[in-house]
Protein backbone atom coordinates (compact mmCIF):
# COMPACT_ATOMS: atom_id res chain seq x y z
CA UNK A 1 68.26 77.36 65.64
CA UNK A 2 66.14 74.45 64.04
CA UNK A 3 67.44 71.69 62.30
CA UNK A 4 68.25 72.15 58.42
CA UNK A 5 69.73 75.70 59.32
CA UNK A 6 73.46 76.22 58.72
CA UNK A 7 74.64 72.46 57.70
CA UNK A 8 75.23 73.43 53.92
CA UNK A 9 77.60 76.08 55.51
CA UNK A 10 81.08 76.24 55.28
CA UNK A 11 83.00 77.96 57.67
CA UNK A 12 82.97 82.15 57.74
CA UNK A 13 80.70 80.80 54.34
CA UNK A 14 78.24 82.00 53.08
CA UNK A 15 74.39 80.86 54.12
CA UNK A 16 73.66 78.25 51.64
CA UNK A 17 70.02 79.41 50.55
CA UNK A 18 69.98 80.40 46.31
CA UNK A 19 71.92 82.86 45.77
CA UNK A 20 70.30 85.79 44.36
CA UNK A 21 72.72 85.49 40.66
CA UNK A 22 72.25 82.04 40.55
CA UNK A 23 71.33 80.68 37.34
CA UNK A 24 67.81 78.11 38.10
CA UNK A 25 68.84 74.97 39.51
CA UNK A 26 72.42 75.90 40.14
CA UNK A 27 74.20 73.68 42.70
CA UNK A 28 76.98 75.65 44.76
CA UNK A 29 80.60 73.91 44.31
CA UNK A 30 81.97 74.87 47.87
CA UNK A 31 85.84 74.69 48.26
CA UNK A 32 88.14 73.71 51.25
CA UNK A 33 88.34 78.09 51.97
CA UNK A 34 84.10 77.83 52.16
CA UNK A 35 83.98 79.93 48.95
CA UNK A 36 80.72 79.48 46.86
CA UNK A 37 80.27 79.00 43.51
CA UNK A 38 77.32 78.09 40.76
CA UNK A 39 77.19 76.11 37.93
CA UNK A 40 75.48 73.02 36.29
CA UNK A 41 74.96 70.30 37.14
CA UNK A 42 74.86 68.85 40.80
CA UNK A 43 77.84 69.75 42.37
CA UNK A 44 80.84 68.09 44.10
CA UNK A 45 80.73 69.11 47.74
CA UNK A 46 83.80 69.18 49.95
CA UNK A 47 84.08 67.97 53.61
CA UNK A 48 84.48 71.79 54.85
CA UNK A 49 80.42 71.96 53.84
CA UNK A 50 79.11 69.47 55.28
CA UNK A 51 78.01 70.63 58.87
CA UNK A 52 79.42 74.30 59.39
CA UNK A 53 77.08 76.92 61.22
CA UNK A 54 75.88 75.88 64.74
CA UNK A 55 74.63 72.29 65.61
CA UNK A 56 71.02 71.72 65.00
CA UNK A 57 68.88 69.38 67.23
CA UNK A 58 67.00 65.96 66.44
CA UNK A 59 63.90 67.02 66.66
CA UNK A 60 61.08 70.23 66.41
CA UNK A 61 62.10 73.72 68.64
CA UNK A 62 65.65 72.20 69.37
CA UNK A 63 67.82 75.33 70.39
CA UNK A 64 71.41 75.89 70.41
CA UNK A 65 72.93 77.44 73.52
CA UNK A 66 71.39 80.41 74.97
CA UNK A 67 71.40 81.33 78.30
CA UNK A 68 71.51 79.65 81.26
CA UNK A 69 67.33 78.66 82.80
CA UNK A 70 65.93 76.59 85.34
CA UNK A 71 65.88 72.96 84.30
CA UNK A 72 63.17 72.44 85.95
CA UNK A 73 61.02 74.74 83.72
CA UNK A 74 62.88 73.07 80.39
CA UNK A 75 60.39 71.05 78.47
CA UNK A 76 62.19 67.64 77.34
CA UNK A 77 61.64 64.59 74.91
CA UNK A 78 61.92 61.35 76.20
CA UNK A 79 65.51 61.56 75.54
CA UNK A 80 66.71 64.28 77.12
CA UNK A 81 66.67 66.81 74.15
CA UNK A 82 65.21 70.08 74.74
CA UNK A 83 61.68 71.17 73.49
CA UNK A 84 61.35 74.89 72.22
CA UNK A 85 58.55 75.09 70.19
CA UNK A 86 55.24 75.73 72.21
CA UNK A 87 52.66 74.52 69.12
CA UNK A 88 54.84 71.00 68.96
CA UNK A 89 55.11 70.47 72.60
CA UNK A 90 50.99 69.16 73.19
CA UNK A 91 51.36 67.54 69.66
CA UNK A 92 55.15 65.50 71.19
CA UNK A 93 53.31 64.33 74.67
CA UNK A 94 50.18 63.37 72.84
CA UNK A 95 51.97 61.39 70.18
CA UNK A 96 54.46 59.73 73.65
CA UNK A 97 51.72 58.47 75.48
CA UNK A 98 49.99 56.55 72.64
CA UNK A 99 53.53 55.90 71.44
CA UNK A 100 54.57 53.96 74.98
CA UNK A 101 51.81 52.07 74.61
CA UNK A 102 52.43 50.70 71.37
CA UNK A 103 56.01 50.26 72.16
CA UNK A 104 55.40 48.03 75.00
CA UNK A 105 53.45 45.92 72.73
CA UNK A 106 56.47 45.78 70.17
CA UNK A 107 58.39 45.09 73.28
CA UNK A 108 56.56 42.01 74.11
CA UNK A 109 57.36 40.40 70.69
CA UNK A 110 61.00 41.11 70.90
CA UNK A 111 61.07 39.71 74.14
CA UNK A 112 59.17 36.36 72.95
CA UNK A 113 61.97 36.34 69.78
CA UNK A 114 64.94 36.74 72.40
CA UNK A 115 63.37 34.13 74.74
CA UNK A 116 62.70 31.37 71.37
CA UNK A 117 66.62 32.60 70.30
CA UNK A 118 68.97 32.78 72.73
CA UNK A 119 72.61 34.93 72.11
CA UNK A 120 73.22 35.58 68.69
CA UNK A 121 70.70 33.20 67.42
CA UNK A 122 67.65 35.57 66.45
CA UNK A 123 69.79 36.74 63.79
CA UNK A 124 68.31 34.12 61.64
CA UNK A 125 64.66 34.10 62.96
CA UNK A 126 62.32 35.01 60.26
CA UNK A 127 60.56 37.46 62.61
CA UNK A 128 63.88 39.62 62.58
CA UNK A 129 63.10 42.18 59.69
CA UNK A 130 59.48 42.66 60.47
CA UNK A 131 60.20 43.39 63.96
CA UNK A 132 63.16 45.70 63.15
CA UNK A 133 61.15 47.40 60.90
CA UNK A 134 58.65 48.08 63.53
CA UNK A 135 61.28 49.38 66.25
CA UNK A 136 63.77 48.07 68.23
CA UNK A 137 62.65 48.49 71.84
CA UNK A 138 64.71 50.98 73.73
CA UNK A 139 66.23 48.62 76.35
CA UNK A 140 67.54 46.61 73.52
CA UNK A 141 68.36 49.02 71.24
CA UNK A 142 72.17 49.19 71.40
CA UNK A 143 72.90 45.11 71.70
CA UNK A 144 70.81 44.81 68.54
CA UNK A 145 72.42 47.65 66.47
CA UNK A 146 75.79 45.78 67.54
CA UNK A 147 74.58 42.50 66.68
CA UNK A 148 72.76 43.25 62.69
CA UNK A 149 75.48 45.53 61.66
CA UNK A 150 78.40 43.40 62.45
CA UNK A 151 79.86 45.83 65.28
CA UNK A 152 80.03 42.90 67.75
CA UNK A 153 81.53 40.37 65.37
CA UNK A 154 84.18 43.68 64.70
CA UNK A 155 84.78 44.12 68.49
CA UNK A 156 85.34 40.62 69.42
CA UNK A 157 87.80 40.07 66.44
CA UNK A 158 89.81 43.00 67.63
CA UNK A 159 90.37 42.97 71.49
CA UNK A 160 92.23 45.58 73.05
CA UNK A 161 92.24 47.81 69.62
CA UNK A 162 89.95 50.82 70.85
CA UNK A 163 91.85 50.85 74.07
CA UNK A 164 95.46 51.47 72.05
CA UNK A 165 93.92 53.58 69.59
CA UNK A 166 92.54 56.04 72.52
CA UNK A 167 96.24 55.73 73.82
CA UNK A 168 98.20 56.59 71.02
CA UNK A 169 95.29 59.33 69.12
CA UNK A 170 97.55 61.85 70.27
CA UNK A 171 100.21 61.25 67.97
CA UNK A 172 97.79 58.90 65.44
CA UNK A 173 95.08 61.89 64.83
CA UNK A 174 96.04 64.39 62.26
CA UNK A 175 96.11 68.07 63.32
CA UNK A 176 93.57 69.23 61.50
CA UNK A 177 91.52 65.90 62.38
CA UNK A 178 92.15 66.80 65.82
CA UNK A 179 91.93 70.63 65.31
CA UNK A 180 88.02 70.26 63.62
CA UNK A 181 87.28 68.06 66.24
CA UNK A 182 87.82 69.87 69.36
CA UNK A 183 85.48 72.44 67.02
CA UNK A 184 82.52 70.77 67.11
CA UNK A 185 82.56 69.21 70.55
CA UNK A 186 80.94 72.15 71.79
CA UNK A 187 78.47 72.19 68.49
CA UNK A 188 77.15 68.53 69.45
CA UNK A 189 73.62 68.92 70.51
CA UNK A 190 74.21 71.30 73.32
CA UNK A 191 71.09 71.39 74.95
CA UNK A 192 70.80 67.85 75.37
CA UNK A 193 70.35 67.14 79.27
CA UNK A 194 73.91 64.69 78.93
CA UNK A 195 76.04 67.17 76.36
CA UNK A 196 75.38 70.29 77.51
CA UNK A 197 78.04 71.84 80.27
CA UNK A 198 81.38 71.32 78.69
CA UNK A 199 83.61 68.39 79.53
CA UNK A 200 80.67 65.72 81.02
CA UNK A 201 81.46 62.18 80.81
CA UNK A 202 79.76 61.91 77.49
CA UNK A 203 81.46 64.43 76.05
CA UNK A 204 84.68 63.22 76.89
CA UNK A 205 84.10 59.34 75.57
CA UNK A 206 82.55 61.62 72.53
CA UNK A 207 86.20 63.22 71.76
CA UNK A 208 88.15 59.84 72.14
CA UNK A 209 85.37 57.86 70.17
CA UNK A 210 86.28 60.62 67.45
CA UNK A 211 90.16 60.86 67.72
CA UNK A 212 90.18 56.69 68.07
CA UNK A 213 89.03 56.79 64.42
CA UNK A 214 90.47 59.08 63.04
CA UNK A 215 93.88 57.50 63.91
CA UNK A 216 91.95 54.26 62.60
CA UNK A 217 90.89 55.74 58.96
CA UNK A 218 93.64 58.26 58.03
CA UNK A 219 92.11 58.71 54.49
CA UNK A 220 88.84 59.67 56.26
CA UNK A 221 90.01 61.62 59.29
CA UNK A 222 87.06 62.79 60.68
CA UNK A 223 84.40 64.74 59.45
CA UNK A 224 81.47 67.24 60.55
CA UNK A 225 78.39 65.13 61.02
CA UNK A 226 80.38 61.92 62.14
CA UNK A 227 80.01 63.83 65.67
CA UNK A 228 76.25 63.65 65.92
CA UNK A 229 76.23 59.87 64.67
CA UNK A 230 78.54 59.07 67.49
CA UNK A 231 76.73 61.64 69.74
CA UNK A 232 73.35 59.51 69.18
CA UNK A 233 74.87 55.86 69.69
CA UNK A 234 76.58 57.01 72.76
CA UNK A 235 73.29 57.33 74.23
CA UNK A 236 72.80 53.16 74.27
CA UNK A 237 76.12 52.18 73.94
CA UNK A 238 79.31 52.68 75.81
CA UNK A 239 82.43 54.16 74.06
CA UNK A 240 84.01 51.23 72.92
CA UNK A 241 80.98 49.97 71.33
CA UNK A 242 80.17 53.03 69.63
CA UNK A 243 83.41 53.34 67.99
CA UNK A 244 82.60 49.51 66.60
CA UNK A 245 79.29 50.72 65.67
CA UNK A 246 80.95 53.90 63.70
CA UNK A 247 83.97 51.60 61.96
CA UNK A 248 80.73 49.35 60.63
CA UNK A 249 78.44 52.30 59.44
CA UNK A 250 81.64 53.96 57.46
CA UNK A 251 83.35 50.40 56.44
CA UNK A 252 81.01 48.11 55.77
CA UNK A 253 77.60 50.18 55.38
CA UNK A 254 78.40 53.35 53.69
CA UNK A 255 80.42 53.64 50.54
CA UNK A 256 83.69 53.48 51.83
CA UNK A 257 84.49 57.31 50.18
CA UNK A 258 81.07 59.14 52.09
CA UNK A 259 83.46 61.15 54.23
CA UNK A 260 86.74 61.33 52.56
CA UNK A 261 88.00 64.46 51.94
CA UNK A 262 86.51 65.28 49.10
CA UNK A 263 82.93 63.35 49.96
CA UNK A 264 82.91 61.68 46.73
CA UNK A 265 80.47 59.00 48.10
CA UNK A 266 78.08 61.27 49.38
CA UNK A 267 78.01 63.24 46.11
CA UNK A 268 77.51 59.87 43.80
CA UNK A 269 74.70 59.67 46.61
CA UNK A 270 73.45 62.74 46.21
CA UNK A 271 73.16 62.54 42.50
CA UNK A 272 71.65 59.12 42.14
CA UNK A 273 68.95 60.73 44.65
CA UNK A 274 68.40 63.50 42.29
CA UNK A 275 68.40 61.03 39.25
CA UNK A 276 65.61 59.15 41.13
CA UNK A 277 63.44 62.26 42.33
CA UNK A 278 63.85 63.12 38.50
CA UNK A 279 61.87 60.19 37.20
CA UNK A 280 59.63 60.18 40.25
CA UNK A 281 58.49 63.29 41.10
CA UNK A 282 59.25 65.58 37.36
CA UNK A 283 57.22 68.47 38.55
CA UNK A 284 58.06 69.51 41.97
CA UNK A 285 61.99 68.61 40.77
CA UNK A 286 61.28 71.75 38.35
CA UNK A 287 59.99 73.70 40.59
CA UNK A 288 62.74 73.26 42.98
CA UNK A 289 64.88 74.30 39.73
CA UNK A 290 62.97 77.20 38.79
CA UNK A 291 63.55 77.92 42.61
CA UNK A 292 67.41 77.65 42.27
CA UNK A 293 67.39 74.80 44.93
CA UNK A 294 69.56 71.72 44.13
CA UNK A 295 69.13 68.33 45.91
CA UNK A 296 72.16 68.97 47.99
CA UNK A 297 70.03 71.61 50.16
CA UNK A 298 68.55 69.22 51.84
CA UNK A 299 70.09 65.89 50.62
CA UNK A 300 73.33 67.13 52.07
CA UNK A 301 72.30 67.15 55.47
CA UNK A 302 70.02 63.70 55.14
CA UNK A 303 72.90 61.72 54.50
CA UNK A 304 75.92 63.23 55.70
CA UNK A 305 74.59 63.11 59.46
CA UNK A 306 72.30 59.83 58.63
CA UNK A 307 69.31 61.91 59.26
CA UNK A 308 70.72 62.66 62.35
CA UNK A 309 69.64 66.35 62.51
CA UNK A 310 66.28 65.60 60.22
CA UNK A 311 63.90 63.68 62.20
CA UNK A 312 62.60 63.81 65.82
CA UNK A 313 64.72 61.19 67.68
CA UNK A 314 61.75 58.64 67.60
CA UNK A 315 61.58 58.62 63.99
CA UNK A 316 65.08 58.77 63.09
CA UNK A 317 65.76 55.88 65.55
CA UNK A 318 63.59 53.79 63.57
CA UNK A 319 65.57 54.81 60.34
CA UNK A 320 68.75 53.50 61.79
CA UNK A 321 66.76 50.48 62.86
CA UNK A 322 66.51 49.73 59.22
CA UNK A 323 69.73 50.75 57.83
CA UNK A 324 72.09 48.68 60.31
CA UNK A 325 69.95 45.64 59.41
CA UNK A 326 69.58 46.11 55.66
CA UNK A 327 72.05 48.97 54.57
CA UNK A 328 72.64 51.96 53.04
CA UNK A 329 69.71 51.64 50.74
CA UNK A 330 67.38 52.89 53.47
CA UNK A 331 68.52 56.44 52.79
CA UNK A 332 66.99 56.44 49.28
CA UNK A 333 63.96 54.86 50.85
CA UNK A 334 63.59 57.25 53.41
CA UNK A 335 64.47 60.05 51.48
CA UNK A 336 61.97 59.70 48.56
CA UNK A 337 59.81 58.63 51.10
CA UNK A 338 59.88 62.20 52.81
CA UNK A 339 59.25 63.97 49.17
CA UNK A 340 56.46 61.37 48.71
CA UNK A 341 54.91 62.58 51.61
CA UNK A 342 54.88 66.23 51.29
CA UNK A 343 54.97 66.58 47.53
CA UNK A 344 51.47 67.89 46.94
CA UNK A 345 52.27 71.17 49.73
CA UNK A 346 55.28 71.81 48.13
CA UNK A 347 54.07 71.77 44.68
CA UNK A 348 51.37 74.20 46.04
CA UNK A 349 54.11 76.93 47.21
CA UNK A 350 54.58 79.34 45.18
CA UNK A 351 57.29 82.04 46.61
CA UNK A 352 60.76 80.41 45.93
CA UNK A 353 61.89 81.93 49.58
CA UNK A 354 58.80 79.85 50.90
CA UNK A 355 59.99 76.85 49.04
CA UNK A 356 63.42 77.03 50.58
CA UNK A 357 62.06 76.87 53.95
CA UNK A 358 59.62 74.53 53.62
CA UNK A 359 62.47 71.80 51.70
CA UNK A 360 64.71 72.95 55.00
CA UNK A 361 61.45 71.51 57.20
CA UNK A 362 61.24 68.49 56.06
CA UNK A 363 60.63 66.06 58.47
CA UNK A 364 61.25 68.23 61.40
CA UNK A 365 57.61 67.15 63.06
CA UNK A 366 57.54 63.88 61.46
CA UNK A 367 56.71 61.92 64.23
CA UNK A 368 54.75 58.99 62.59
CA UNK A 369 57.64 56.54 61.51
CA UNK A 370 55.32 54.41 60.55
CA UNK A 371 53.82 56.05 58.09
CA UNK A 372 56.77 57.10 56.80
CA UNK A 373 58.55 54.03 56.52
CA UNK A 374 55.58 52.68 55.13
CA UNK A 375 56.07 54.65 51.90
CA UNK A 376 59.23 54.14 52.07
CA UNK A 377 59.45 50.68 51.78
CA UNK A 378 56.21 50.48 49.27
CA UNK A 379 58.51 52.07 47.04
CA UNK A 380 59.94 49.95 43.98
CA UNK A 381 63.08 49.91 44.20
CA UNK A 382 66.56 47.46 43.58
CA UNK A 383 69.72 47.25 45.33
CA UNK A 384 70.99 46.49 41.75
CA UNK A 385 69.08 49.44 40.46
CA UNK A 386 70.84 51.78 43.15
CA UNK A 387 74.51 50.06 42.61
CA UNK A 388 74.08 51.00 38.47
CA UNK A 389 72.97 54.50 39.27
CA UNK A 390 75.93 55.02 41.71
CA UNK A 391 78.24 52.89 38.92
CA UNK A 392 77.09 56.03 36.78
CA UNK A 393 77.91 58.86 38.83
CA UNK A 394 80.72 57.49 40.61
CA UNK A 395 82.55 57.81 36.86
CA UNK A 396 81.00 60.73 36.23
CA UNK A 397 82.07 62.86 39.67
CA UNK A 398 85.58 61.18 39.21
CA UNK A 399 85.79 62.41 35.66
CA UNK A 400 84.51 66.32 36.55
CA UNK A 401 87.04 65.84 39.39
CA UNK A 402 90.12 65.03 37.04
CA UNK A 403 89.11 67.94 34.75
CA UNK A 404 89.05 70.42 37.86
CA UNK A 405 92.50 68.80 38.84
CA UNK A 406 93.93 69.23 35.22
CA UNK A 407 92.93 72.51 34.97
CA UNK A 408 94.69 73.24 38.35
CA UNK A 409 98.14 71.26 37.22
CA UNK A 410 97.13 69.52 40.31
CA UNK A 411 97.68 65.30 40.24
CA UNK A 412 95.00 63.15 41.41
CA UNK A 413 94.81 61.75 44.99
CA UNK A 414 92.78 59.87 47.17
CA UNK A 415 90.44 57.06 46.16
CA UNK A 416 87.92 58.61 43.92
């Protein structure tokens, strides 16, 4: 399977292409049971669809399972996820070698910062964003994400914490935290060189990174895509530091509702992202209407898993770059940026089946982060503009949400 297929899937769901009935530009409401159903306007998703269906892989011709083969004959990115697709694999080693190159030159200037700023201190050099938005170099990539997002400060404030949360997540993760969890273990990129065999070492610090918060945030729990964030940092961090790095995306990052139960974050997201395609991009929105394709098709998947299971790894490293130093406004930047780039072939598509797949694609060879973030960051765009349009929707999902709750003689819990 590629990435994009299955994550707007709820469990024994149905696929979450249009369905055939739908009226145009119907968004599916999907319940905690992963029963579908249509109406107008955008709709508020539940945590049971936000990554059912097998895992997908962070990059081009990433498989999930098969059969056992000969690692020697498995073709490989430069981190250890598997290649599939024979047309990408000459494009992928092309676009590595010229990439090394240029990342040793980044290199060099992150190395002259570190030298200049010893410790902490290059937090306030002036180079800081401009070299973040270039790439963090490999080597350095995990002390840095620590360091901008606030995960270190976190860790040091809080000795001992992960350790007794690990100990006790037996008792202080939920059942059905605990139950969904041991799910989608075996669904976290599978063919990945360190995941892939059952219970590796990795997969194990995976599991108690997961059950540590959950017993940490009870009103989030856990939730499907939090395993591939984690499943990404623990390949430049160690456990401990991962977990810091996951309490600072979801606290002090994110809207502090993205993955409660009822995603109420993510759909305010999702919504202000439609609101802004709306004014930006008029025509290909109604096609995509016409079509019977709502922003959550692919908008679901882009933030829920941070782009996780969009990108190949190169590009969606640089993405995180960006959002651990500046925020959560990177996914509207990225996520325009993506439609910006691609908006004239998609307007040009005529078959709505065709359109659905193509949307699904999106960014699944986008190797050229530069480019990308480019647009992305040419874009005009406010924090203050972003924190009104969320104001907006945030009312207006907690109001649809009371009315679905009143008509159910159901009382209102949780925080949104």
């Amino acid at each position: 399977g590629r990435p994009g297929e299955g994550a707007g899937e709820a469990r024994g769901g149905s696929p979450r292409g249009p369905s055939p009935g739908a009226s145009p530009g119907a968004s599916p409401d999907v319940d905690r049971s992963g029963n579908a159903r249509y109406q107008l306007p955008l709709h508020t998703l539940d945590k049971s669809a936000a990554g059912g269906g097998q895992p997908q892989q962070p990059h081009p011709g990433g498989g999930s399972g098969g059969s056992e083969e000969d690692e020697a004959s498995v073709e490989r990115d430069d981190y250890g996820f598997k290649l599939t697709d024979k047309e990408y694999i000459p494009m992928y080693r092309e676009w590595s070698r010229q990439h090394k190159k240029k990342a040793g030159e980044r290199k060099a200037k992150w190395m002259d910062m570190f030298r200049k700023s010893p410790g902490t201190s290059y937090l306030a050099s002036d180079k800081l964003k401009k070299l973040v938005r270039k790439g963090v170099p490999d080597s350095s990539r995990g002390e840095v994400w620590m360091d901008v997002s606030g995960a270190s400060q976190k860790k040091a404030a809080n000795p001992g914490m992960y350790r007794s949360l690990v100990e006790s997540s037996a008792v202080g993760c939920s059942p059905d935290s605990m139950a969904q969890i041991e799910l989608d273990l075996p669904r976290t990129f599978p063919e990945h060189v360190q995941f892939k065999g059952g219970e590796t070492p990795v997969m194990l610090s995976l599991r108690r990174v997961l059950m540590a918060y959950a017993s940490r945030n009870k009103v989030v729990g856990y939730c499907q895509g939090m395993n591939f964030i984690v499943g990404i940092m623990l390949l430049f961090v160690d456990e401990e530091r991962a977990f810091w790095l996951l309490c600072s995306l979801l606290e002090d990052i994110l809207p502090p509702d993205y993955y409660t139960h009822d995603l109420s974050g993510c759909n305010v997201d999702l919504r202000v992202l439609k609101q802004m395609l709306l004014k930006r991009h008029p025509k290909l929105m109604k096609r995509c209407e016409e079509a019977g394709l709502g922003v959550e098709f692919f908008g679901l998947e882009w933030f829920i898993a941070i782009f996780s299971k969009t990108f190949p790894m190169e590009t969606m490293l640089r993405v995180w770059d960006c959002i651990f130093l500046e925020g959560d406004k990177i996914l509207f930047r990225v996520g325009l940026g993506i439609i910006e780039e691609h908006e004239k072939e998609l307007l040009a598509i005529r078959e709505p089946h065709e359109l659905f797949q193509a949307v699904q694609g999106l960014g699944r060879a986008e190797l050229d982060a530069d480019n990308l973030l480019k647009v992305g960051f040419g874009l005009r765009m406010k924090r203050s503009q972003v924190e009104d349009l969320r104001h907006h929707y945030r009312e207006e999902v907690r109001r649809e949400r009371q009315e679905r709750l009143a008509k159910k003689g159901e009382p209102e819990v949780g925080n949104c």
